[in-house]
Protein backbone atom coordinates (compact mmCIF):
# COMPACT_ATOMS: atom_id res chain seq x y z
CA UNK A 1 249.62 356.56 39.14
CA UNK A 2 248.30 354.26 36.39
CA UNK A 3 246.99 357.06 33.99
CA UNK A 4 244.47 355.83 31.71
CA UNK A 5 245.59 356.97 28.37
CA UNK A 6 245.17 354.03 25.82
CA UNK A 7 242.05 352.84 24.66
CA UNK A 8 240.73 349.56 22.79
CA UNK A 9 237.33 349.30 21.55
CA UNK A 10 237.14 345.60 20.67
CA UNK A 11 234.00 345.49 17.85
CA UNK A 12 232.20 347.89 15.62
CA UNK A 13 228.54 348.11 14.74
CA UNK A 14 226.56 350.92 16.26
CA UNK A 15 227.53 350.06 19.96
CA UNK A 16 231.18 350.02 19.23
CA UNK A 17 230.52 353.63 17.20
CA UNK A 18 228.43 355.12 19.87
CA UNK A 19 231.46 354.39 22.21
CA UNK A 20 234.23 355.90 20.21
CA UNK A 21 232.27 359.17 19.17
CA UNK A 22 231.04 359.54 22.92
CA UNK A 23 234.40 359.42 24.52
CA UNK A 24 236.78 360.98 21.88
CA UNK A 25 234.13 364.13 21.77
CA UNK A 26 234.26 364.18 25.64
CA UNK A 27 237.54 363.60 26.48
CA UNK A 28 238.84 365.35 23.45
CA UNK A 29 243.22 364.83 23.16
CA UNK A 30 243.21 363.30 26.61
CA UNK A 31 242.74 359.55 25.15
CA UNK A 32 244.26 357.55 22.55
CA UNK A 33 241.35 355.69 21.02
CA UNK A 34 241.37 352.44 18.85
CA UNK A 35 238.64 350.69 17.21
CA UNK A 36 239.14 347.41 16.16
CA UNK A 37 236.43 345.68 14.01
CA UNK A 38 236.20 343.11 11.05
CA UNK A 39 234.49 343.57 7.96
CA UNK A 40 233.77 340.15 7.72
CA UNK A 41 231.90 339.81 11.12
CA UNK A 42 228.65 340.76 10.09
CA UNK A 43 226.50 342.91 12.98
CA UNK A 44 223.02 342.41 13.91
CA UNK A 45 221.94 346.05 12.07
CA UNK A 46 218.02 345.65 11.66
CA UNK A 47 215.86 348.06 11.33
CA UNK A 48 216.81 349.92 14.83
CA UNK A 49 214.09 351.89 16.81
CA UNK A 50 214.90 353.86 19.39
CA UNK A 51 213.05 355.83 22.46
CA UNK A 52 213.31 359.93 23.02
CA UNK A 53 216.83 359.95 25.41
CA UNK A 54 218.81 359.30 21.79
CA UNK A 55 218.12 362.89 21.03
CA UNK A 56 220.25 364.23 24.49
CA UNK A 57 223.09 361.55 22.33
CA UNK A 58 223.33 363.38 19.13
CA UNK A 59 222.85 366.80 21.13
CA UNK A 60 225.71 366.01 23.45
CA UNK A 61 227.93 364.94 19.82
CA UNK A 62 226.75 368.15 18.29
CA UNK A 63 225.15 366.24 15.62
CA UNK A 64 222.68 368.21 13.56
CA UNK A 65 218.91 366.56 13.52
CA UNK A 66 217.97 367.02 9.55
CA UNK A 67 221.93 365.71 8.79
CA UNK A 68 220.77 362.40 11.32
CA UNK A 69 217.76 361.58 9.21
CA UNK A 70 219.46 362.06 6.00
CA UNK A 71 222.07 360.17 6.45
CA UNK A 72 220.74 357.07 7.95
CA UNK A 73 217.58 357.14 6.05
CA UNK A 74 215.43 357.94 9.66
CA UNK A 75 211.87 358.28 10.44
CA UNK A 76 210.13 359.52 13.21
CA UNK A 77 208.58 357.60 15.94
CA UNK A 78 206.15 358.93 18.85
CA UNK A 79 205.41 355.37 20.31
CA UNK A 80 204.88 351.88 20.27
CA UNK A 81 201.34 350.07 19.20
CA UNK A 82 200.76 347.06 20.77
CA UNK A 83 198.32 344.84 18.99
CA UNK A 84 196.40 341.29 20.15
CA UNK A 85 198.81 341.85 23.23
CA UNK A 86 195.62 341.97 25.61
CA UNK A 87 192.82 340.23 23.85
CA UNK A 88 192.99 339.56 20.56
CA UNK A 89 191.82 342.26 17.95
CA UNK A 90 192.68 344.85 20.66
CA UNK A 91 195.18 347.51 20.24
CA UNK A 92 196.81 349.95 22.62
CA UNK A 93 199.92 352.45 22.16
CA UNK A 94 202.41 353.52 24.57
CA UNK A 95 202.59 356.64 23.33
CA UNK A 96 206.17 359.00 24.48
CA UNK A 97 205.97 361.52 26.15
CA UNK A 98 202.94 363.27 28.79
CA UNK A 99 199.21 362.07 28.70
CA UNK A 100 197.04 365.07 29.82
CA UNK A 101 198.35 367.56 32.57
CA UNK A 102 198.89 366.99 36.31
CA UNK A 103 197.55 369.32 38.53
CA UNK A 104 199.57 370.19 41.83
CA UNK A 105 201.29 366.73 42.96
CA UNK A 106 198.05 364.81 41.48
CA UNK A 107 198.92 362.85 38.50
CA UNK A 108 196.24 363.37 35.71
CA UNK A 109 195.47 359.69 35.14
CA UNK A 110 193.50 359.98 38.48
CA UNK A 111 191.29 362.56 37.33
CA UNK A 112 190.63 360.65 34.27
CA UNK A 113 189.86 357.53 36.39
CA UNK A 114 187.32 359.62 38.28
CA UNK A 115 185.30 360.61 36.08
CA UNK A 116 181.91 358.01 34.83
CA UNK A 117 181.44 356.51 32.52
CA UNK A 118 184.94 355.86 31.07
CA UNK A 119 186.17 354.02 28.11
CA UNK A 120 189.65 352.62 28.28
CA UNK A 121 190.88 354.43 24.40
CA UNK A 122 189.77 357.59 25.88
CA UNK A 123 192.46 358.12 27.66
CA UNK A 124 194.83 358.26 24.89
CA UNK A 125 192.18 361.56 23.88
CA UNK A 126 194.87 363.26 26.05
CA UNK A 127 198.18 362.24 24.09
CA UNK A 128 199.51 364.16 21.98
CA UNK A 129 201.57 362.65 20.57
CA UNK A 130 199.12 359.36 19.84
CA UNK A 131 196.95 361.93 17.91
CA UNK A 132 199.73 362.70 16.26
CA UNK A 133 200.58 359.68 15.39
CA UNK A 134 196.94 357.64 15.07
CA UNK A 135 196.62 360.52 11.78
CA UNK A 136 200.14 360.35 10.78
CA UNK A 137 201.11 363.44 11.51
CA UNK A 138 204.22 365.18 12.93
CA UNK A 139 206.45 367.85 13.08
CA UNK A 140 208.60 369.33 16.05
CA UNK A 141 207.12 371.30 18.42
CA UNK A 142 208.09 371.89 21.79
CA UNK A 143 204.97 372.98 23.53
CA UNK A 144 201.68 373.61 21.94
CA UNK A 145 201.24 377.17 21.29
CA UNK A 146 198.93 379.45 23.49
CA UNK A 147 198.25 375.94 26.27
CA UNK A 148 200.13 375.15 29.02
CA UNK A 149 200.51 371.72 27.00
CA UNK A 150 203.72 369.99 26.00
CA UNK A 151 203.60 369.44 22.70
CA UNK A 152 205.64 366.14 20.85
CA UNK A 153 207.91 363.67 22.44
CA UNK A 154 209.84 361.77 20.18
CA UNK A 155 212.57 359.11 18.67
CA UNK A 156 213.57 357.72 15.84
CA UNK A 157 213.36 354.59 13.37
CA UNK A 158 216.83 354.43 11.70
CA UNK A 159 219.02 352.20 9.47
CA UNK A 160 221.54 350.62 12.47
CA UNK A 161 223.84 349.92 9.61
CA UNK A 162 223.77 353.57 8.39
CA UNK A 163 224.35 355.09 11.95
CA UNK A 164 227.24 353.12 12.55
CA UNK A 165 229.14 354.71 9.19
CA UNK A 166 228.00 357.79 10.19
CA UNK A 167 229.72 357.66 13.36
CA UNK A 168 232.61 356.08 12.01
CA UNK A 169 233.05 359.13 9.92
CA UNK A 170 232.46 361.51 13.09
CA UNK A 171 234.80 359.45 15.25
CA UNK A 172 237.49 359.61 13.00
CA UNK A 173 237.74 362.93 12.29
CA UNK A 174 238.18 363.66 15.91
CA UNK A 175 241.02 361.49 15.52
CA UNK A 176 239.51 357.81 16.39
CA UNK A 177 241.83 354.98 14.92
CA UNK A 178 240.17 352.11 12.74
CA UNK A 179 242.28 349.05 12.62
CA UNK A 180 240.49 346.13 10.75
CA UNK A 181 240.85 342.58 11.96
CA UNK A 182 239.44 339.89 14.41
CA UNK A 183 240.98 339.86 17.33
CA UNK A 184 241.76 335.51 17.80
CA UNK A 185 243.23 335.91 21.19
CA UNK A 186 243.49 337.96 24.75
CA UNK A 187 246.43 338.22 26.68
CA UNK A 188 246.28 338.42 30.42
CA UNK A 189 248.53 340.13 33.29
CA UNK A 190 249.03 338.02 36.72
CA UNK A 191 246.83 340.33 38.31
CA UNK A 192 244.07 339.03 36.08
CA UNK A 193 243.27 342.67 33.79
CA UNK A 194 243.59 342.24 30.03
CA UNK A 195 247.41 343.05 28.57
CA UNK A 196 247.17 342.80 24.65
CA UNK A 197 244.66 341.59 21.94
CA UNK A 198 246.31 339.51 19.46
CA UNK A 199 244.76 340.07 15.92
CA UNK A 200 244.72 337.41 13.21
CA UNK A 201 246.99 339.26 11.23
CA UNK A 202 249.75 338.33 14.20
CA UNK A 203 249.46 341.85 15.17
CA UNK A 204 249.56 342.83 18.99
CA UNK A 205 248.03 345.83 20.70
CA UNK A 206 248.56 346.84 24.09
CA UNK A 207 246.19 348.92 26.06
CA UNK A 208 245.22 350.53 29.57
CA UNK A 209 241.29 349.93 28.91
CA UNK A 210 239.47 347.69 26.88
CA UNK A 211 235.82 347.94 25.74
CA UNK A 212 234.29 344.93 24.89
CA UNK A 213 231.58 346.17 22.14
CA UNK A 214 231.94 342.45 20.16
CA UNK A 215 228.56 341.41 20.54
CA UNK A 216 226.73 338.37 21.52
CA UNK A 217 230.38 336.73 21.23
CA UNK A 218 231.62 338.80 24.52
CA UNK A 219 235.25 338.06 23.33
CA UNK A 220 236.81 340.22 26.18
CA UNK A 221 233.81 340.55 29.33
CA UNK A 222 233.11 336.32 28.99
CA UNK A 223 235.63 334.78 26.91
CA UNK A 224 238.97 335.81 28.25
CA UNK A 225 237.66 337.43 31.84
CA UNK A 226 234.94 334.84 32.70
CA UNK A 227 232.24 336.49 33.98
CA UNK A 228 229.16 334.93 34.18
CA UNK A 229 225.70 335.51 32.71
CA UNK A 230 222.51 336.12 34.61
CA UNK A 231 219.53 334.42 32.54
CA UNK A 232 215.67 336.06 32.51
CA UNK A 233 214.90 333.19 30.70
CA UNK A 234 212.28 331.79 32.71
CA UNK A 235 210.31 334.81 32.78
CA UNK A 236 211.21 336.41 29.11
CA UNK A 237 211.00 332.76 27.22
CA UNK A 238 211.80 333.82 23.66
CA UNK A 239 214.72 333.17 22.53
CA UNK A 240 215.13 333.53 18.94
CA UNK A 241 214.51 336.12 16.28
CA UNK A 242 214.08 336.71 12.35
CA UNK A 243 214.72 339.51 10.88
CA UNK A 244 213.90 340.58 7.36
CA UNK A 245 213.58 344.22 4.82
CA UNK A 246 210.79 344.21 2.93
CA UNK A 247 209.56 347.11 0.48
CA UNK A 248 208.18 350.23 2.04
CA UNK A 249 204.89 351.39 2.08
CA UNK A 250 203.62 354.78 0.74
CA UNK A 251 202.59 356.16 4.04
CA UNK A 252 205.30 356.32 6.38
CA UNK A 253 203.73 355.36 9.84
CA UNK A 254 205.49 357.85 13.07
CA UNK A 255 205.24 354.29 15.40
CA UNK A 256 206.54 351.21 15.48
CA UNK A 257 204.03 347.93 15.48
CA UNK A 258 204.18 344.91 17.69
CA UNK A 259 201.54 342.18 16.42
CA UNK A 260 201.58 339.15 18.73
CA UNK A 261 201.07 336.31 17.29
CA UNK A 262 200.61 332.48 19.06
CA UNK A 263 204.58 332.23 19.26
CA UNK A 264 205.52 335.21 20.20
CA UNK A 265 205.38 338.61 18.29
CA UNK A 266 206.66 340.35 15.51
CA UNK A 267 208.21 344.18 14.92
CA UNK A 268 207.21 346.36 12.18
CA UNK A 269 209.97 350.03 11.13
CA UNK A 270 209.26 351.99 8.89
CA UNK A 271 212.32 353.98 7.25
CA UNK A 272 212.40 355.75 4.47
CA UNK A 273 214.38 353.25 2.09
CA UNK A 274 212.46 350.55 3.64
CA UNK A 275 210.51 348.50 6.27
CA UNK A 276 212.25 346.73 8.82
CA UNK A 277 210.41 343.44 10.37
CA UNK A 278 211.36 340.67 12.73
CA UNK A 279 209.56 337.95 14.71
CA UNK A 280 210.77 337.96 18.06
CA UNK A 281 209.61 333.96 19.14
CA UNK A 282 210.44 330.84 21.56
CA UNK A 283 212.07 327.91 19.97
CA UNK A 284 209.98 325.57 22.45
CA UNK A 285 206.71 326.35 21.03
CA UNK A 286 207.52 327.08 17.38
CA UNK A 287 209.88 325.03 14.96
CA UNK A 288 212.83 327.63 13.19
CA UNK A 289 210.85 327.35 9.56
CA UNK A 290 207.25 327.85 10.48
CA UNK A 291 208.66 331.15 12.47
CA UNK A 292 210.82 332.06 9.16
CA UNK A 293 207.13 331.04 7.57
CA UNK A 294 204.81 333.51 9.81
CA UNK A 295 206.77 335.84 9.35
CA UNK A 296 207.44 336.05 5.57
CA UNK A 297 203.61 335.43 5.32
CA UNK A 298 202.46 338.89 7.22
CA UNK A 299 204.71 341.03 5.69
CA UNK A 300 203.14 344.47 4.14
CA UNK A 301 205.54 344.26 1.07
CA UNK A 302 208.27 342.36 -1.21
CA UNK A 303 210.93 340.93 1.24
CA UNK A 304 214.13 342.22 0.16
CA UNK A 305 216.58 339.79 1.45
CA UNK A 306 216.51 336.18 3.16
CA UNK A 307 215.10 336.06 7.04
CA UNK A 308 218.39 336.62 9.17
CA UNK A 309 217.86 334.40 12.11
CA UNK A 310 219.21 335.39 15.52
CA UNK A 311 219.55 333.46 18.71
CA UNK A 312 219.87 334.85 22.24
CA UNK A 313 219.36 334.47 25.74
CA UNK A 314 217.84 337.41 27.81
CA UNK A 315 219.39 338.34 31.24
CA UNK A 316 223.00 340.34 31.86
CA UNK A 317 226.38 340.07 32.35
CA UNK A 318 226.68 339.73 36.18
CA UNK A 319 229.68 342.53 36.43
CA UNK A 320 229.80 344.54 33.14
CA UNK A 321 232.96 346.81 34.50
CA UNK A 322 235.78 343.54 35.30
CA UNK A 323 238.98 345.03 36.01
CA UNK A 324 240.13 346.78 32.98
CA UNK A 325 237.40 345.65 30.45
CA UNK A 326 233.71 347.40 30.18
CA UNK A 327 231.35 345.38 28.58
CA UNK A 328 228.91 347.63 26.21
CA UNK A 329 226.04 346.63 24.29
CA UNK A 330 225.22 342.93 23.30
CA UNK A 331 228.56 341.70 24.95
CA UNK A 332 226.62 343.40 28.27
CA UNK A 333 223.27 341.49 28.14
CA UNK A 334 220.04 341.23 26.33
CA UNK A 335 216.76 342.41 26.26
CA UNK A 336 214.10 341.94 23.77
CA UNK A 337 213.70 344.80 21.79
CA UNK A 338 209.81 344.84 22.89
CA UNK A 339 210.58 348.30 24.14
CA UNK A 340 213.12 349.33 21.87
CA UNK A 341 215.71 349.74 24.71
CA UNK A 342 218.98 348.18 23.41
CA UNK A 343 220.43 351.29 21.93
CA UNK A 344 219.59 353.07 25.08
CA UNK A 345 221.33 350.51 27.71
CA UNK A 346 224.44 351.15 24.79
CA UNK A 347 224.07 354.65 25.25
CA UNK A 348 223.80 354.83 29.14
CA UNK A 349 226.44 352.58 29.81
CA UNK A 350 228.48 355.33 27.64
CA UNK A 351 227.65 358.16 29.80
CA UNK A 352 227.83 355.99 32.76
CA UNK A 353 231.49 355.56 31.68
CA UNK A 354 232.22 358.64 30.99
CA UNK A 355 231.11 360.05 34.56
CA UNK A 356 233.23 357.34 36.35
CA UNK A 357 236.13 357.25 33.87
CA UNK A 358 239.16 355.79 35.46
CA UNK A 359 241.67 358.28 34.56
CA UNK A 360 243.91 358.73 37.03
CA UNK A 361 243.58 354.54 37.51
CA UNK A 362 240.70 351.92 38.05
CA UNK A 363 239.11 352.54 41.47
CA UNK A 364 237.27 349.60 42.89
CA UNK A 365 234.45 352.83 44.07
CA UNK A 366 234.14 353.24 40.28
CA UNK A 367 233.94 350.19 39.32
CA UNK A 368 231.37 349.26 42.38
CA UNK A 369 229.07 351.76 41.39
CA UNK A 370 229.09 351.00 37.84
CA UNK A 371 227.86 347.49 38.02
CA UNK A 372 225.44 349.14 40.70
CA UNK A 373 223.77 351.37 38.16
CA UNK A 374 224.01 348.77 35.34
CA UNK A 375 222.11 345.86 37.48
CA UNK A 376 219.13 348.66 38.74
CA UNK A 377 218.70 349.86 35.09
CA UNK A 378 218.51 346.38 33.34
CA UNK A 379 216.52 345.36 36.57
CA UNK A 380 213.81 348.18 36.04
CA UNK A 381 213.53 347.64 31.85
CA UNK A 382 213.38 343.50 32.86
CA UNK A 383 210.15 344.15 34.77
CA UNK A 384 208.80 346.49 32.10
CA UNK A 385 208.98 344.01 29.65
CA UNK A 386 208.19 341.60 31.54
CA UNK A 387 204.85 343.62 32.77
CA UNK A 388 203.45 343.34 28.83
CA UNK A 389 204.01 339.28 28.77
CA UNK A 390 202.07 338.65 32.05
CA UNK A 391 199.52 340.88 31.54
CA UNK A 392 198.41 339.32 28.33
CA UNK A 393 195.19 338.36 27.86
CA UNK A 394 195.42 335.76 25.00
CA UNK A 395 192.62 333.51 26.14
CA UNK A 396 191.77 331.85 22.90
CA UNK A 397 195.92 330.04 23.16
CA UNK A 398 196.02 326.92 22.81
CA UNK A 399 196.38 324.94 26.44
CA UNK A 400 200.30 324.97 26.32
CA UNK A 401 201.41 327.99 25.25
CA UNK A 402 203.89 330.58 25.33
CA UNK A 403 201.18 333.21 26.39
CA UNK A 404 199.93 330.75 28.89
CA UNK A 405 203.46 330.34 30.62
CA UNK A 406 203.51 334.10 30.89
CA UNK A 407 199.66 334.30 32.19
CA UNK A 408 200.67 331.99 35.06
CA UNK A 409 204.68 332.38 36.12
CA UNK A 410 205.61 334.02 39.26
CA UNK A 411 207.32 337.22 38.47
CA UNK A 412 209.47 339.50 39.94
CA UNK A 413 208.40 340.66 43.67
CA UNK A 414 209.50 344.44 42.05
CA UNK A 415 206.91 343.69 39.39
CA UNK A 416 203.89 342.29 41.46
CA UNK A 417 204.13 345.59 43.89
CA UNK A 418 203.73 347.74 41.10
CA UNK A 419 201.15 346.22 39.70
CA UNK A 420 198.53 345.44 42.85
CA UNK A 421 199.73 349.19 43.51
CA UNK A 422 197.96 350.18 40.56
CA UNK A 423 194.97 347.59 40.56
CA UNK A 424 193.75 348.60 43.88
CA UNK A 425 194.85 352.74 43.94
CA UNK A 426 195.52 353.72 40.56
CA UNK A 427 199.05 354.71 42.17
CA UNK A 428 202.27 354.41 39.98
CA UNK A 429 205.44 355.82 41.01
CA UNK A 430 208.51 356.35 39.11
CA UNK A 431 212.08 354.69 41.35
CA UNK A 432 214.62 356.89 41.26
CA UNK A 433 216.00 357.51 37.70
CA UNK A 434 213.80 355.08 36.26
CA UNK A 435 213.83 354.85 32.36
CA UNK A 436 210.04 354.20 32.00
CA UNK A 437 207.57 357.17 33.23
CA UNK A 438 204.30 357.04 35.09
CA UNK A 439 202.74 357.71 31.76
CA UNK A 440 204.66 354.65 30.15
CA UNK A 441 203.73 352.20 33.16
CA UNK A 442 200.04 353.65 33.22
CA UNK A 443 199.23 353.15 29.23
CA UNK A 444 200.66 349.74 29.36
CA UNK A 445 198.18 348.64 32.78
CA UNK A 446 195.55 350.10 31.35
CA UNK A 447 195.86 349.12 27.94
CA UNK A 448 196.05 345.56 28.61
CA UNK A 449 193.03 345.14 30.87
CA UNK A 450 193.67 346.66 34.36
CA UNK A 451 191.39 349.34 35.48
CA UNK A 452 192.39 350.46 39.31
CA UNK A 453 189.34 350.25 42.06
CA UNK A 454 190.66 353.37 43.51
CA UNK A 455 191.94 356.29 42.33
CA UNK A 456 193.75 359.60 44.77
CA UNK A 457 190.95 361.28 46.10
CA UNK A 458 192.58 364.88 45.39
CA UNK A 459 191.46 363.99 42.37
CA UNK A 460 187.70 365.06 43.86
CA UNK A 461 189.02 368.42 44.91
CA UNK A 462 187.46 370.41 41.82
CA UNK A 463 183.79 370.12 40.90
CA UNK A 464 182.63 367.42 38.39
CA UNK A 465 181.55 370.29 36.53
CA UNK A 466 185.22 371.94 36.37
CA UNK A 467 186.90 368.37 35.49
CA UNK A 468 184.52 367.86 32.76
CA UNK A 469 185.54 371.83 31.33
CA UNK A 470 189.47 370.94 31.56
CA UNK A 471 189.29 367.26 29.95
CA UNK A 472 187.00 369.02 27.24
CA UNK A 473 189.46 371.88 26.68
CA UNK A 474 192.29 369.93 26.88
CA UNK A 475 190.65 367.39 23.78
CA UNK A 476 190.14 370.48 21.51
CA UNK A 477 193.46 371.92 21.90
CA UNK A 478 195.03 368.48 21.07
CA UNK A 479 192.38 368.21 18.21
CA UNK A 480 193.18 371.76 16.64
CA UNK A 481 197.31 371.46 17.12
CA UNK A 482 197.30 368.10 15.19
CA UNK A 483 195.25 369.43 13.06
CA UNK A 484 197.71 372.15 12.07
CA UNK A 485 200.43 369.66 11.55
CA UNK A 486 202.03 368.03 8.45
CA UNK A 487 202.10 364.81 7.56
CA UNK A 488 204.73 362.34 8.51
CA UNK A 489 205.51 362.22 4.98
CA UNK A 490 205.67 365.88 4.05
CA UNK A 491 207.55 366.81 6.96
CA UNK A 492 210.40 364.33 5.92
CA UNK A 493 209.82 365.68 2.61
CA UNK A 494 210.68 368.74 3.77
CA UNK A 495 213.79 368.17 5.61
CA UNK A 496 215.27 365.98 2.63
């Protein structure tokens, strides 16, 4: 059998980190693991924010929570504001975590939606965790105490750069070898799997398995294998970025900000060293300066470097598993970090790995299913994103305009069933393993202007006068728990 015993991680950076800590902590002595990364390749390390699953990451490493935030100068986040993103001047949040309580197999949105008269912002009333984070508050807490309520769902905002050194340290002293270098050339077997990497130092390394963590330049997956790249560009149009510190502010906000602007939108961060900002934009409706200009210009403090400026084309890598190579993060496609996905797709692409690792040789099952998974999950975050472009309601744009183009393309037939699902019953369901919940889908329809004709009629089962008891009691135990809670700033306080 061809045992799979020799790794190569080709690239550093926080995807090529994850991936060594991940597999040498799960697979313990079994694998030789190599790292190979260049100080002089800079990464893309903004300001990173993350969604809840990264928690189940550094649980699964053994990595303490208070040792996380300390070392990578973290913050906490419990959702995602969306501002001008409907109309103008409006704001929504999609707050983590539940939104009021279902009852039996009735999801509570419906109840909400049957009650009169309703105001859309009332809904969040029944999030905890956008109470929490509307009066900056957090701390962690499981459940609320003494209510069948959940209590706080969260992430985190982190320093990318930070993370990375932090698992380099944890990698290596589970016995993950660092060589530094650029690798200038690939060497392939007749059968058409990679052989060696050939460093500029005129080193060659040999290998059974090859991770391709090297970024947009996808020196393994594209250059040397050839696979091809399936573009989203004609329904996610962006395709550049800035990126720029600035000075932090003296309240520490628990969410991250996206402000749209005309040209597309920009990403607030708040650490604890600093902010972290970017404007996420398309090149066809915006020259590179005035982009570097808008964003510079709504900045809430002293920038504290020049405006990095990134370039990139959404869509994926059509197989991300080739015969011998897997490709992980940037090197495996893009997605706008509207949702603050890309560290998840790095991290499930890990575990993905890990429960299909080749070891006893590459099975064409394994490496089948792989692509499988990888093509459903980018698939079902696509569409998500996708979901907060078209729904915009940006009427004041100018004629020809990005948020025109998004008003009026055809999207994907996945994407239009979900949605005229939800206009005309109030139904969402969640596909499978689906990354985004019925809460997630449900805060982003509603908060960007559609309010469902319908709603399930088990929702009528208990009296008007019982509903209006529940949603009260359900308000004032939100009210009193966040009431109880610490600021964002003294609980970070308190762990430092």
């Amino acid at each position: 059998m061809n045992y799979i015993k020799n790794i190569i991680i080709v690239g550093g950076g926080t995807s090529g980190w994850m991936t060594a800590a991940m597999l040498a902590k799960l697979f313990k002595s079994t694998l030789n693991i190599t790292l190979i990364e260049s100080e002089d390749i800079g990464t893309i390390g903004v300001g990173e924010a993350t969604i809840p699953p990264l928690q189940i990451f550094n649980n699964v490493l053994g990595i303490n929570e208070a040792d996380f935030i300390n070392a990578t100068q973290a913050t906490f986040k419990l959702g995602i504001q969306f501002e001008n993103w409907g109309k103008p001047g409006e704001a929504y949040m999609h707050a983590f975590g539940h939104v009021g309580k279902d009852i039996g197999f009735t999801q509570f949105h419906h109840y909400w939606l049957s009650t009169s008269p309703k105001e859309v912002n009332s809904f969040w009333d029944y999030s905890v965790n956008y109470q929490a984070a509307k009066h900056n508050k957090f701390q962690v807490l499981q459940h609320i105490p003494n209510s069948p309520l959940a209590g706080l769902t969260h992430a985190y905002h982190f320093d990318a750069t930070l993370y990375a050194q932090f698992l380099r340290r944890f990698s290596e002293q589970l016995g993950v070898k660092r060589i530094e270098g650029k690798v200038i050339s690939v060497d392939l077997a007749p059968c058409g799997k990679i052989d060696t990497v050939k460093l500029q130092t005129g080193q060659v390394i040999a290998a059974d398995f090859f991770v391709d963590c090297s970024g947009f330049a996808a020196l393994l997956i594209e250059k040397a294998l050839k696979v091809d790249f399936d573009s989203y560009q004609h329904w996610l149009p962006c395709d550049r970025a800035y990126a720029v510190p600035c000075e932090k502010t003296t309240t520490i906000t628990p969410y991250t900000r996206s402000i749209a602007h005309d040209v597309g939108w920009q990403w607030r961060i708040p650490l604890q060293h600093r902010t972290g900002n970017g404007l996420v934009y398309c090149s066809r409706y915006v020259s590179d300066d005035a982009a570097k200009q808008l964003l510079l210009d709504n900045l809430d403090g002293k920038p504290l470097a020049e405006p990095k400026k990134i370039n990139f084309t959404t869509g994926r890598r059509l197989k991300q598993w080739h015969k011998n190579c897997v490709a992980i993060g940037l090197s495996s496609g893009f997605l706008e970090p509207l949702e603050s996905t890309s560290l998840h797709l790095v991290q499930s692409a890990i575990i993905r790995l890990s429960k299909l690792f080749p070891h006893q040789g590459i099975a064409q099952a394994n490496v089948d299913e792989f692509n499988h998974q990888s093509k459903l999950e980018f698939e079902q975050i696509r569409d998500f994103i996708i979901l907060h472009y078209h729904l915009n309601q940006r009427v004041n744009s100018q004629e020809n305009s990005l948020w025109q183009q998004c008003q009026t393309m055809e999207i994907p037939d996945s994407l239009q069933q979900k949605i005229e699902l939800f206009r005309e019953t109030g139904a969402v369901f969640r596909h499978q393993e689906e990354l985004f919940t019925e809460a997630a889908w449900v805060q982003v329809m509603l908060g960007q202007g559609i309010m469902p004709q319908d709603f399930n009629p088990l929702s009528r089962t208990i009296s008007a006068s019982d509903l209006a008891a529940f949603l009260q009691n359900m308000r004032t135990i939100i009210d009193n728990a966040v009431g109880k809670m610490p600021t964002h700033n003294q609980y970070l306080a308190h762990l430092g």
